[in-house]
PDB file of N, CA and C in Angstrom:
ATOM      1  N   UNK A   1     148.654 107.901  97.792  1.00  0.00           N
ATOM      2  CA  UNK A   1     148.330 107.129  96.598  1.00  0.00           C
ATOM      3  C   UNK A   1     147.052 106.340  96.849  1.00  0.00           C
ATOM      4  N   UNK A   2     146.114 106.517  96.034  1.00  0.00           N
ATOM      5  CA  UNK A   2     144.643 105.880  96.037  1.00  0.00           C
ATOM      6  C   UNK A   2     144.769 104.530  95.280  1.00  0.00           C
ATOM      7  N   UNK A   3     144.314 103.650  96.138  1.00  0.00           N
ATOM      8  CA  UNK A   3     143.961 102.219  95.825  1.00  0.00           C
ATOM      9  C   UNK A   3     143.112 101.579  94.924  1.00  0.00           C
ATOM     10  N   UNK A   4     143.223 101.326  93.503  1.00  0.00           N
ATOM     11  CA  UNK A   4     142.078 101.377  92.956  1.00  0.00           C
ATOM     12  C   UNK A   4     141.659  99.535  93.019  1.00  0.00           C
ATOM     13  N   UNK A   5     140.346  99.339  94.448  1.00  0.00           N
ATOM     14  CA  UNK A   5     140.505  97.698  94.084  1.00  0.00           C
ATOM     15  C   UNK A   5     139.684  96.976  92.597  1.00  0.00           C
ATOM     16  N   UNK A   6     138.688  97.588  92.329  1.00  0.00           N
ATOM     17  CA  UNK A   6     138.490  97.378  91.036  1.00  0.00           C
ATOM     18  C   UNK A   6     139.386  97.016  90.106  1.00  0.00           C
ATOM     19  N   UNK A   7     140.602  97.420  89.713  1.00  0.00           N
ATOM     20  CA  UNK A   7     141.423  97.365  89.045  1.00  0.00           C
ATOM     21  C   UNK A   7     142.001  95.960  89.655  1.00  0.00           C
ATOM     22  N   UNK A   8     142.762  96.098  91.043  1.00  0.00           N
ATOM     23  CA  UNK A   8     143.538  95.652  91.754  1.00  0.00           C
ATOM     24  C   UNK A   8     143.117  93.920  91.780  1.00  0.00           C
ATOM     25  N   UNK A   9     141.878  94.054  92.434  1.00  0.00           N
ATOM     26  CA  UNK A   9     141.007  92.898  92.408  1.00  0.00           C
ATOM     27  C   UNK A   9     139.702  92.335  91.126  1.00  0.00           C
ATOM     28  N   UNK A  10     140.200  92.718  89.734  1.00  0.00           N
ATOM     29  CA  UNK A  10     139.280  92.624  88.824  1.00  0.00           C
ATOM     30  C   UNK A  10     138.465  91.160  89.259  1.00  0.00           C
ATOM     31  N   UNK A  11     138.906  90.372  89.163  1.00  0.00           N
ATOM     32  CA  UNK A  11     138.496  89.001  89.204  1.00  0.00           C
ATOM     33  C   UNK A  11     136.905  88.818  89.855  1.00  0.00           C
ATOM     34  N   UNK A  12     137.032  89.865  91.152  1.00  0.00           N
ATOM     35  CA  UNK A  12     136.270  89.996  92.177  1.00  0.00           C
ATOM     36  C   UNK A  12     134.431  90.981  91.478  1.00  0.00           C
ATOM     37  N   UNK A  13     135.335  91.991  91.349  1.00  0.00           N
ATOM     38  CA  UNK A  13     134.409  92.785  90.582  1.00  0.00           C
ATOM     39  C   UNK A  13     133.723  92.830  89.393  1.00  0.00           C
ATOM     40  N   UNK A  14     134.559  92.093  88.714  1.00  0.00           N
ATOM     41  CA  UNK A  14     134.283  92.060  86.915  1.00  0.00           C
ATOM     42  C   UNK A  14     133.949  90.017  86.534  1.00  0.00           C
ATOM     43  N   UNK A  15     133.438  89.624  87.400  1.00  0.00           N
ATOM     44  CA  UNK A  15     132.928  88.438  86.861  1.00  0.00           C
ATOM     45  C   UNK A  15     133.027  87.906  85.605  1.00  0.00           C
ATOM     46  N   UNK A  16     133.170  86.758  85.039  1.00  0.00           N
ATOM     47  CA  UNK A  16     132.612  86.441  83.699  1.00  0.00           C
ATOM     48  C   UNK A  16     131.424  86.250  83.827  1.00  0.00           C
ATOM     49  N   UNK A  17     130.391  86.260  82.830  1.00  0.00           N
ATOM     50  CA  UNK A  17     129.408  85.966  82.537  1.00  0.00           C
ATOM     51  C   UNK A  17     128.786  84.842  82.091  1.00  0.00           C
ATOM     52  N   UNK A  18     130.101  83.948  81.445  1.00  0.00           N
ATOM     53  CA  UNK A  18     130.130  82.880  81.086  1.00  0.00           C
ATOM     54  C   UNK A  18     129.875  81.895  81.273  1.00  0.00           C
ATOM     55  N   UNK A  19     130.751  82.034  82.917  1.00  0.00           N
ATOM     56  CA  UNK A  19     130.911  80.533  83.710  1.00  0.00           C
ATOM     57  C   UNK A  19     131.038  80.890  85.099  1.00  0.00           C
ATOM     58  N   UNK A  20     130.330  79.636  86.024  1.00  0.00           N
ATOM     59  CA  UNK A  20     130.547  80.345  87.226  1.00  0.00           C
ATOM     60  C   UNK A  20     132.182  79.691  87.983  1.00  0.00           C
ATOM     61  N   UNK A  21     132.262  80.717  88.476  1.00  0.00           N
ATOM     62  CA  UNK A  21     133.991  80.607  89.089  1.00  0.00           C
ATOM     63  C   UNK A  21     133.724  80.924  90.461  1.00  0.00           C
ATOM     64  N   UNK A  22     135.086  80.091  91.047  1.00  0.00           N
ATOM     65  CA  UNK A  22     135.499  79.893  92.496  1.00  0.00           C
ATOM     66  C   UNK A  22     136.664  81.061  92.443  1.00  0.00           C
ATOM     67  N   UNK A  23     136.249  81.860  93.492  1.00  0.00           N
ATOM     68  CA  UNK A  23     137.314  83.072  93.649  1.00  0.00           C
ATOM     69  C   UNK A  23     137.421  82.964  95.230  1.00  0.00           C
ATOM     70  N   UNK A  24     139.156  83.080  95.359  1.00  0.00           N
ATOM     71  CA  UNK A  24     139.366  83.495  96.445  1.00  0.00           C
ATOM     72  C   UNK A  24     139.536  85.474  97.516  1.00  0.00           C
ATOM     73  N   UNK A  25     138.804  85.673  98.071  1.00  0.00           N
ATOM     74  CA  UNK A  25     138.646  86.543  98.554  1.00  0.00           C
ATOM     75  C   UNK A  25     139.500  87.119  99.823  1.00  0.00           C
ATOM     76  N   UNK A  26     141.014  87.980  99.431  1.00  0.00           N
ATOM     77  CA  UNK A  26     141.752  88.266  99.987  1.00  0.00           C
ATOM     78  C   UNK A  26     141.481  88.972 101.597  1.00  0.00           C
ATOM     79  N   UNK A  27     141.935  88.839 102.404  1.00  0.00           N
ATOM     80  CA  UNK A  27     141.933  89.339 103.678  1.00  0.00           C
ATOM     81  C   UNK A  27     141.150  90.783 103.126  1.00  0.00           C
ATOM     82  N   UNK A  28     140.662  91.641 104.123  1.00  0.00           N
ATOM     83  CA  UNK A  28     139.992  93.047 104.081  1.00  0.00           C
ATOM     84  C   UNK A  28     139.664  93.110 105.467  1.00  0.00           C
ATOM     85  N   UNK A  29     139.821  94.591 105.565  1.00  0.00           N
ATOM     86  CA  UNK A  29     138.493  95.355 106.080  1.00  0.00           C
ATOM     87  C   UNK A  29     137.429  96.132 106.172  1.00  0.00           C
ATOM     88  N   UNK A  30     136.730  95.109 107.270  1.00  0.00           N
ATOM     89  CA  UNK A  30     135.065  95.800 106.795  1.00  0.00           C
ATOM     90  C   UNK A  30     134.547  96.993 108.072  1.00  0.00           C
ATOM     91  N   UNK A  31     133.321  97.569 107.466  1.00  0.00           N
ATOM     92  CA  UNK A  31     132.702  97.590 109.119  1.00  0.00           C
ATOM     93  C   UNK A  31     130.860  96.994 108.387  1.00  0.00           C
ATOM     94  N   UNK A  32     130.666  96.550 109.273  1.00  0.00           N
ATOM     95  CA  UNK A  32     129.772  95.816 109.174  1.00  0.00           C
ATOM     96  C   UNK A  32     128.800  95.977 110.341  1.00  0.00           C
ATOM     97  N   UNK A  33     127.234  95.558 109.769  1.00  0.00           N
ATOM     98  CA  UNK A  33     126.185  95.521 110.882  1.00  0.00           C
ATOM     99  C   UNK A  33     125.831  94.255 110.597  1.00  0.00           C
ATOM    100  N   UNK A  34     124.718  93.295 111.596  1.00  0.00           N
ATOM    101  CA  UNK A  34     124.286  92.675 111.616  1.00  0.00           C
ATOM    102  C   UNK A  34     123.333  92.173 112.565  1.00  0.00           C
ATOM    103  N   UNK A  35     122.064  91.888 112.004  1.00  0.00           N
ATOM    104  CA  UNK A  35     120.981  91.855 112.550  1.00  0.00           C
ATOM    105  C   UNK A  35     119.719  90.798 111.986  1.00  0.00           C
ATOM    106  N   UNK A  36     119.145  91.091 112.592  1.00  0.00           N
ATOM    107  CA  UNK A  36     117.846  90.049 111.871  1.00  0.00           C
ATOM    108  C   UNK A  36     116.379  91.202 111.727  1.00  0.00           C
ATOM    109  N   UNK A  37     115.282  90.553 111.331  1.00  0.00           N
ATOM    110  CA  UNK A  37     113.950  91.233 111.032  1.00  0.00           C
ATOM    111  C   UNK A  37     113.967  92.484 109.693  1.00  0.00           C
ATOM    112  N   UNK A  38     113.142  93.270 109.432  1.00  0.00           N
ATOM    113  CA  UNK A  38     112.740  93.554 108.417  1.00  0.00           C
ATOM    114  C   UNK A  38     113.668  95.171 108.205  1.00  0.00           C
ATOM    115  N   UNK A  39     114.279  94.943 106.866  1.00  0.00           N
ATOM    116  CA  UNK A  39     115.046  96.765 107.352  1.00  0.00           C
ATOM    117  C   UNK A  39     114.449  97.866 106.766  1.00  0.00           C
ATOM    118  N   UNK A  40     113.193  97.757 106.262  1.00  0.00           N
ATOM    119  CA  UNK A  40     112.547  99.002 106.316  1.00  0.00           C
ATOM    120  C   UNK A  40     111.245  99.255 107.074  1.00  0.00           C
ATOM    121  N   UNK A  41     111.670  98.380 108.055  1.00  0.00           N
ATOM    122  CA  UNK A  41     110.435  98.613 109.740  1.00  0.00           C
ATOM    123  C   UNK A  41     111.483  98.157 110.329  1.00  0.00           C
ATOM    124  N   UNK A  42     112.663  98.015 110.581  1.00  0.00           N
ATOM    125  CA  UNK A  42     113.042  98.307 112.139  1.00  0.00           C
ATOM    126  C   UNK A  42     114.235  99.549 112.125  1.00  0.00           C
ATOM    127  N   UNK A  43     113.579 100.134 113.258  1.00  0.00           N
ATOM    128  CA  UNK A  43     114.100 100.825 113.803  1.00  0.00           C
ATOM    129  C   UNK A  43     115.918 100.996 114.294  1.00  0.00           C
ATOM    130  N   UNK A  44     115.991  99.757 115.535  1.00  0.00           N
ATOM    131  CA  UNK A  44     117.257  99.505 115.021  1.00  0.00           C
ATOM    132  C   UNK A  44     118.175  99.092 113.902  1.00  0.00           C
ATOM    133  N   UNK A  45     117.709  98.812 112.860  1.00  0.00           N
ATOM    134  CA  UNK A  45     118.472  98.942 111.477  1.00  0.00           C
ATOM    135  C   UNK A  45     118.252 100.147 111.153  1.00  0.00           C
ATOM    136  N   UNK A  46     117.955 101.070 111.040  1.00  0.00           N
ATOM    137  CA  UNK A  46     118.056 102.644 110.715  1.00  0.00           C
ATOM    138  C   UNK A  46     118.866 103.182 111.332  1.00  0.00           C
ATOM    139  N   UNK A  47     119.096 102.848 113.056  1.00  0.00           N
ATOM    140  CA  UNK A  47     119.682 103.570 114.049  1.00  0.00           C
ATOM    141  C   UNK A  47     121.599 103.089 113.622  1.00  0.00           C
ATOM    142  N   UNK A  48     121.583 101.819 112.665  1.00  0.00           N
ATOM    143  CA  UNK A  48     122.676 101.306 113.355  1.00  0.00           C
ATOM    144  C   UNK A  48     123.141 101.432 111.626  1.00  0.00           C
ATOM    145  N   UNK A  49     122.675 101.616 110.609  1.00  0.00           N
ATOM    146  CA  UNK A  49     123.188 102.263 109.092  1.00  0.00           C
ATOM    147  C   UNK A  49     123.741 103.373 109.523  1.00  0.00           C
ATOM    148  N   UNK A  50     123.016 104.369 110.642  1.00  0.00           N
ATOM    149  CA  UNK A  50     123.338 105.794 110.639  1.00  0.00           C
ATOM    150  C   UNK A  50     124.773 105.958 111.541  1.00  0.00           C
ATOM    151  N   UNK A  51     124.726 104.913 112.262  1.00  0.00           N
ATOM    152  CA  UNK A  51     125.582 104.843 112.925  1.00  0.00           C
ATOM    153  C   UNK A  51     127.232 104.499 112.271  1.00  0.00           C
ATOM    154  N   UNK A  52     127.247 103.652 111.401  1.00  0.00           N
ATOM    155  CA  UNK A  52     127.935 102.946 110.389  1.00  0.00           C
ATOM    156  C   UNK A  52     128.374 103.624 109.285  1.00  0.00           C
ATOM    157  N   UNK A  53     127.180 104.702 108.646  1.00  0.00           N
ATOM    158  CA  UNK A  53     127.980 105.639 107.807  1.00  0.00           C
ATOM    159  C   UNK A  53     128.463 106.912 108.621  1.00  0.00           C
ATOM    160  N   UNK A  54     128.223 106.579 110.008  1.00  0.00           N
ATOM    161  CA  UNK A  54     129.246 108.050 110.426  1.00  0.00           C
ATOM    162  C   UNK A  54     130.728 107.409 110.926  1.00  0.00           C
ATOM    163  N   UNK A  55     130.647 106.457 111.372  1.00  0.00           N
ATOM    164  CA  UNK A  55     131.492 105.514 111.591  1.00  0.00           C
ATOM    165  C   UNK A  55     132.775 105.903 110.624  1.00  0.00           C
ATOM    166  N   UNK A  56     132.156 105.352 109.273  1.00  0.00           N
ATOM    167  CA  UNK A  56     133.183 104.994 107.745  1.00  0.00           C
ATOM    168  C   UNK A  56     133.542 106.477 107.942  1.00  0.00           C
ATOM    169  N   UNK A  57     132.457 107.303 107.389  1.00  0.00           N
ATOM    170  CA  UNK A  57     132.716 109.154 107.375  1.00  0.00           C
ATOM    171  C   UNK A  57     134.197 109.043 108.113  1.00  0.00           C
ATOM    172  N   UNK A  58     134.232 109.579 109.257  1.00  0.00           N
ATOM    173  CA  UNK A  58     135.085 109.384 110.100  1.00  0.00           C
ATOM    174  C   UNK A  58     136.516 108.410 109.452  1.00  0.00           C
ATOM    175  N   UNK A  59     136.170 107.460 109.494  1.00  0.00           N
ATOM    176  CA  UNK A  59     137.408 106.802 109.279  1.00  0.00           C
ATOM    177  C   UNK A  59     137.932 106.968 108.176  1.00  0.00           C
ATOM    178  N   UNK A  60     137.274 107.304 107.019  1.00  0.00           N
ATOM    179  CA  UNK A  60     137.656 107.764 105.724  1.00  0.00           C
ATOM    180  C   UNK A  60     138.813 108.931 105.695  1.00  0.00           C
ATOM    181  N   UNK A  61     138.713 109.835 106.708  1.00  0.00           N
ATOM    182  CA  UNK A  61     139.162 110.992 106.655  1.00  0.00           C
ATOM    183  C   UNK A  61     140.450 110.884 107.729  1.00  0.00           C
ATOM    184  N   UNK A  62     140.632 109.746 108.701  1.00  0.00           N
ATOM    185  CA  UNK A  62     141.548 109.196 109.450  1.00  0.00           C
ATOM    186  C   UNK A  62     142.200 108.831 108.716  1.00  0.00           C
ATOM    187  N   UNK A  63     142.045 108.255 107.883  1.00  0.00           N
ATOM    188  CA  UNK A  63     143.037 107.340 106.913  1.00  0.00           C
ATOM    189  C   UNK A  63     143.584 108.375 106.120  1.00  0.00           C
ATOM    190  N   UNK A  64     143.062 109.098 105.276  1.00  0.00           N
ATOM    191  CA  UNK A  64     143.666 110.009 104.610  1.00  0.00           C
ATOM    192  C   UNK A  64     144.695 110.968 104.927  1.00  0.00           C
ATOM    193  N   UNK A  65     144.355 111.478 106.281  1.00  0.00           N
ATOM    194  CA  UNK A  65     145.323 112.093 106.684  1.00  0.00           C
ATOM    195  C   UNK A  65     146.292 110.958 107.215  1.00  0.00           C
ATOM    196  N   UNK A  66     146.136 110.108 107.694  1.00  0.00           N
ATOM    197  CA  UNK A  66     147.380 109.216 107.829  1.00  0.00           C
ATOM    198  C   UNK A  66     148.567 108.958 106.871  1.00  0.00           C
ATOM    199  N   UNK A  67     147.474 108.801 106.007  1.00  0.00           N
ATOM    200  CA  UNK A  67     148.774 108.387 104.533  1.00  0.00           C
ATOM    201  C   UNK A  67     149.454 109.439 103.960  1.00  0.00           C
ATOM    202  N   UNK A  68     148.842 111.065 104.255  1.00  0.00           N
ATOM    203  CA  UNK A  68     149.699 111.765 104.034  1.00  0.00           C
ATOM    204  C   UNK A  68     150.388 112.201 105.065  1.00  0.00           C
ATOM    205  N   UNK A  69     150.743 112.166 106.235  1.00  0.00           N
ATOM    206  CA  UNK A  69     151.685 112.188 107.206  1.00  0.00           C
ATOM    207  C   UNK A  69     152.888 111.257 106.564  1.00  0.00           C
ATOM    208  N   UNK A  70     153.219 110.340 105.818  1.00  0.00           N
ATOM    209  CA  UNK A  70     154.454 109.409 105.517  1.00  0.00           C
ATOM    210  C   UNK A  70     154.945 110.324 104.599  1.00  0.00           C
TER     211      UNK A  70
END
Protein backbone atom coordinates (compact mmCIF):
# COMPACT_ATOMS: atom_id res chain seq x y z
CA UNK A 1 0.00 0.00 0.00
CA UNK A 2 1.47 3.43 -1.23
CA UNK A 3 1.62 6.32 1.13
CA UNK A 4 0.18 9.24 -0.25
CA UNK A 5 1.94 12.18 2.11
CA UNK A 6 0.42 14.92 0.20
CA UNK A 7 -2.82 13.82 1.11
CA UNK A 8 -1.67 12.45 4.51
CA UNK A 9 0.20 15.61 5.47
CA UNK A 10 -1.92 18.35 3.50
CA UNK A 11 -1.22 21.04 5.98
CA UNK A 12 2.50 20.66 5.05
CA UNK A 13 2.16 20.72 1.35
CA UNK A 14 -0.89 22.74 0.56
CA UNK A 15 -0.25 25.97 2.58
CA UNK A 16 -2.78 28.73 2.84
CA UNK A 17 -2.06 31.60 1.07
CA UNK A 18 -3.71 33.69 3.31
CA UNK A 19 -1.92 33.64 6.45
CA UNK A 20 1.25 32.59 7.62
CA UNK A 21 1.00 29.42 9.93
CA UNK A 22 3.08 27.53 12.48
CA UNK A 23 3.12 23.84 11.43
CA UNK A 24 4.40 21.11 13.19
CA UNK A 25 6.60 18.77 11.20
CA UNK A 26 6.18 15.06 12.06
CA UNK A 27 9.22 12.77 12.62
CA UNK A 28 10.63 11.49 8.88
CA UNK A 29 13.14 10.18 6.99
CA UNK A 30 15.58 11.84 5.05
CA UNK A 31 18.82 11.30 3.21
CA UNK A 32 20.40 14.33 3.00
CA UNK A 33 23.75 16.17 1.88
CA UNK A 34 25.36 18.94 3.29
CA UNK A 35 27.90 21.25 2.45
CA UNK A 36 28.97 24.73 1.90
CA UNK A 37 30.34 26.84 -1.40
CA UNK A 38 28.79 27.19 -4.74
CA UNK A 39 26.70 24.05 -6.33
CA UNK A 40 27.17 24.65 -9.75
CA UNK A 41 31.19 24.90 -9.40
CA UNK A 42 31.83 22.44 -6.92
CA UNK A 43 32.70 19.46 -7.70
CA UNK A 44 32.04 17.76 -4.56
CA UNK A 45 28.39 18.76 -4.70
CA UNK A 46 28.00 16.95 -8.03
CA UNK A 47 29.97 13.96 -6.70
CA UNK A 48 27.77 13.74 -3.58
CA UNK A 49 23.90 14.50 -5.52
CA UNK A 50 25.16 11.51 -7.61
CA UNK A 51 25.90 9.74 -4.87
CA UNK A 52 22.48 10.45 -3.03
CA UNK A 53 20.30 9.72 -5.96
CA UNK A 54 21.86 6.30 -6.21
CA UNK A 55 21.63 6.00 -2.65
CA UNK A 56 17.47 6.77 -2.68
CA UNK A 57 17.45 4.55 -6.24
CA UNK A 58 18.50 1.76 -4.19
CA UNK A 59 16.54 2.24 -1.24
CA UNK A 60 13.41 2.89 -3.08
CA UNK A 61 13.43 -0.55 -4.41
CA UNK A 62 14.51 -2.07 -0.77
CA UNK A 63 11.55 -0.83 0.57
CA UNK A 64 9.29 -2.03 -1.94
CA UNK A 65 10.19 -5.28 -1.91
CA UNK A 66 10.04 -5.23 1.80
CA UNK A 67 6.50 -4.28 2.04
CA UNK A 68 5.62 -6.86 -0.22
CA UNK A 69 7.25 -9.70 1.64
CA UNK A 70 4.32 -9.04 4.67
Amino acid sequence: MKTDLKKKLKQLYNPSSKEVTLVEVPPMSYLIIDGMGDPNTSKEYMESVEALYAMSYVLKFLVKKESRSY
